[in-house]
Protein backbone atom coordinates (compact mmCIF):
# COMPACT_ATOMS: atom_id res chain seq x y z
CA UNK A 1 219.91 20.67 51.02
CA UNK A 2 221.23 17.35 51.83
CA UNK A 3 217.26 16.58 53.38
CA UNK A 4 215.27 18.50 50.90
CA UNK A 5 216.63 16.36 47.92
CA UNK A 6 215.54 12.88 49.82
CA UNK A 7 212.15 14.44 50.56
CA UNK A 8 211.47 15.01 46.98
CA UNK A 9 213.07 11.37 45.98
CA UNK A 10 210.54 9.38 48.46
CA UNK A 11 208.07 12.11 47.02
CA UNK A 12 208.42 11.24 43.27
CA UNK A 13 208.82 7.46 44.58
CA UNK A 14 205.61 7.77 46.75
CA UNK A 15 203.96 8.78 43.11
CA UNK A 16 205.16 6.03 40.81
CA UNK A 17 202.70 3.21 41.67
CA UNK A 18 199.03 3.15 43.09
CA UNK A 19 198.32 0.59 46.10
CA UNK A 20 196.68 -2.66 45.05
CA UNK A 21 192.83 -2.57 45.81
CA UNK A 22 190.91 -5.84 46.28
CA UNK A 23 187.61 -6.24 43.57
CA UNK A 24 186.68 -9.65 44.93
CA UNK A 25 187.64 -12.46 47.25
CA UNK A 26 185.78 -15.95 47.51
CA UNK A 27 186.15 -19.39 49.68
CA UNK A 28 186.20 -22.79 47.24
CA UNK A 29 185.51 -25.50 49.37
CA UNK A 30 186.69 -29.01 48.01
CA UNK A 31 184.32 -31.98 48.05
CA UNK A 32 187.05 -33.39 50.20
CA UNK A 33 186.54 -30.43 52.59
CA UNK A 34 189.72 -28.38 52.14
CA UNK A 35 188.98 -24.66 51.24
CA UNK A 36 190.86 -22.37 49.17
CA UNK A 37 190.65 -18.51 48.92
CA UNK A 38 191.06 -16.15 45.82
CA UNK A 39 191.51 -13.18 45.99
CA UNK A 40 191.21 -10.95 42.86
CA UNK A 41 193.67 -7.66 43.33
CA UNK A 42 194.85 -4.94 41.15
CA UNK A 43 197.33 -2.05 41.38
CA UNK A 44 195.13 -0.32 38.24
CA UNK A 45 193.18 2.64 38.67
CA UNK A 46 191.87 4.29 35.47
CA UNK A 47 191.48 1.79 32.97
CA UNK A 48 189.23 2.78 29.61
CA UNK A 49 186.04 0.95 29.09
CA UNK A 50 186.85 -1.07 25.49
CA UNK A 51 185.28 -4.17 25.97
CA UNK A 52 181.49 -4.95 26.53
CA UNK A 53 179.70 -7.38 28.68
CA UNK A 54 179.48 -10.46 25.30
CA UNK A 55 183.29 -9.80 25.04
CA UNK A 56 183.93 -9.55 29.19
CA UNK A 57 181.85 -13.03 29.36
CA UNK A 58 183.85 -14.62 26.37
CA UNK A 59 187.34 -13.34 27.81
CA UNK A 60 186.38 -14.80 31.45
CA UNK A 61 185.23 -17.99 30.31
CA UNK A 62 188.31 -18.34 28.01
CA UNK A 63 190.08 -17.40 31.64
CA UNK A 64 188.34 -19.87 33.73
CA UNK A 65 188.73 -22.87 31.01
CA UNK A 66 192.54 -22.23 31.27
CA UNK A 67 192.60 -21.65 34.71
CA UNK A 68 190.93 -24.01 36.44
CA UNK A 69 191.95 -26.86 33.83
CA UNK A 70 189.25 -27.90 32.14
CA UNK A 71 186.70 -28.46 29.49
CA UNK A 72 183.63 -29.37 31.84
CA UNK A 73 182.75 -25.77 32.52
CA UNK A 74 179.02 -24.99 32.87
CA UNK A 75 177.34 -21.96 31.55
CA UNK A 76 177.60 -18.08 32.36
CA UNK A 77 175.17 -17.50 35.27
CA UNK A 78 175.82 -13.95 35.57
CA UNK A 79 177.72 -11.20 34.14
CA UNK A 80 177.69 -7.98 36.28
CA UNK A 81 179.54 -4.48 35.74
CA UNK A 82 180.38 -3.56 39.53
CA UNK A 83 181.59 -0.17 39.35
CA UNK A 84 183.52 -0.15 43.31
CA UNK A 85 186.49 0.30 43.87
CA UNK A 86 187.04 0.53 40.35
CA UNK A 87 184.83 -0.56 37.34
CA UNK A 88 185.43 -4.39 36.32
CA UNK A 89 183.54 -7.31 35.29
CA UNK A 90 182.41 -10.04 37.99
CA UNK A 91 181.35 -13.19 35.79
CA UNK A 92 180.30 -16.03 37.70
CA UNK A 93 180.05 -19.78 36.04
CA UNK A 94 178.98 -23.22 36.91
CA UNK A 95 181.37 -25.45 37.76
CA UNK A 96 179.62 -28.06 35.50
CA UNK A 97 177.77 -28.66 32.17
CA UNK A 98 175.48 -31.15 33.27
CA UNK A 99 174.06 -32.01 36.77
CA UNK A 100 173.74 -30.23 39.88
CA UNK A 101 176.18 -27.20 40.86
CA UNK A 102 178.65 -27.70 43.11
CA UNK A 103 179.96 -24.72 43.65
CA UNK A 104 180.44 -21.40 40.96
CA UNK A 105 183.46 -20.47 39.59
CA UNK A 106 184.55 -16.63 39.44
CA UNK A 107 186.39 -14.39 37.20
CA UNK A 108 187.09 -10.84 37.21
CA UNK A 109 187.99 -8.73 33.95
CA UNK A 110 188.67 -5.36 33.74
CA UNK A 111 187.32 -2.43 31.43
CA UNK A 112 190.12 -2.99 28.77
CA UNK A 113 189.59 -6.54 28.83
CA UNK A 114 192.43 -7.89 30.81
CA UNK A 115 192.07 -10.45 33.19
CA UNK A 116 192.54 -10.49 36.88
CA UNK A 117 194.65 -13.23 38.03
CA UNK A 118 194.12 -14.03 41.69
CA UNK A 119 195.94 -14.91 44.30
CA UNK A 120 195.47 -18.46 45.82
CA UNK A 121 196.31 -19.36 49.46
CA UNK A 122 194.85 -22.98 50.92
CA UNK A 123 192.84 -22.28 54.30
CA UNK A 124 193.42 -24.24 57.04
């Protein structure tokens, strides 16, 4: 009896929350040469569609303003509705206003309009 109720405990626990599944990763590298990577990660699954691309493109480059600290953010250069692993919005933005590119900037929004917040880690 004793093992039958712990089976159905790490059953029911085993339930309660998906695994995390990756929807993007991308290397920054620094003009100084040092190289960080994001990667973009959530435990969601199922999320409704309530927000459309004008609305995913405003939310991400409210996002990446915050985010990455400041005004001199360029324009959207794409806006694209992947739909693997899970749907979600991949917008993708100039690091700059005026002048060349450097290097684009990345956000990723989900369905419902919330933003995924990745996770930084400095390469070596």
């Amino acid at each position: 009896m004793r093992y039958l109720a712990l089976a159905i405990l790490i059953s029911l626990l085993s339930l309660g929350k998906a695994p995390a599944v990756e929807l993007f990763r991308y290397t920054l590298t620094m003009l100084d040469g040092r190289e960080f990577e994001y990667v973009f990660e959530t435990d969601e699954q199922c999320v409704p569609e309530t927000i459309d691309r004008d609305e995913a493109e405003e939310i991400a480059m409210e996002w990446i303003m915050s985010f990455h600290g400041g005004p001199e953010i360029g324009s959207i250069e794409s806006a694209t509705l992947r739909q693997k692993p899970i749907p979600h919005w991949l917008v993708t933005v100039a690091d700059t206003a005026e002048g060349p590119i450097e290097h684009l900037l990345f956000a990723v929004v989900l369905p419902n309009g919330v933003v995924v917040v990745p996770r930084v880690g400095k390469r070596l």
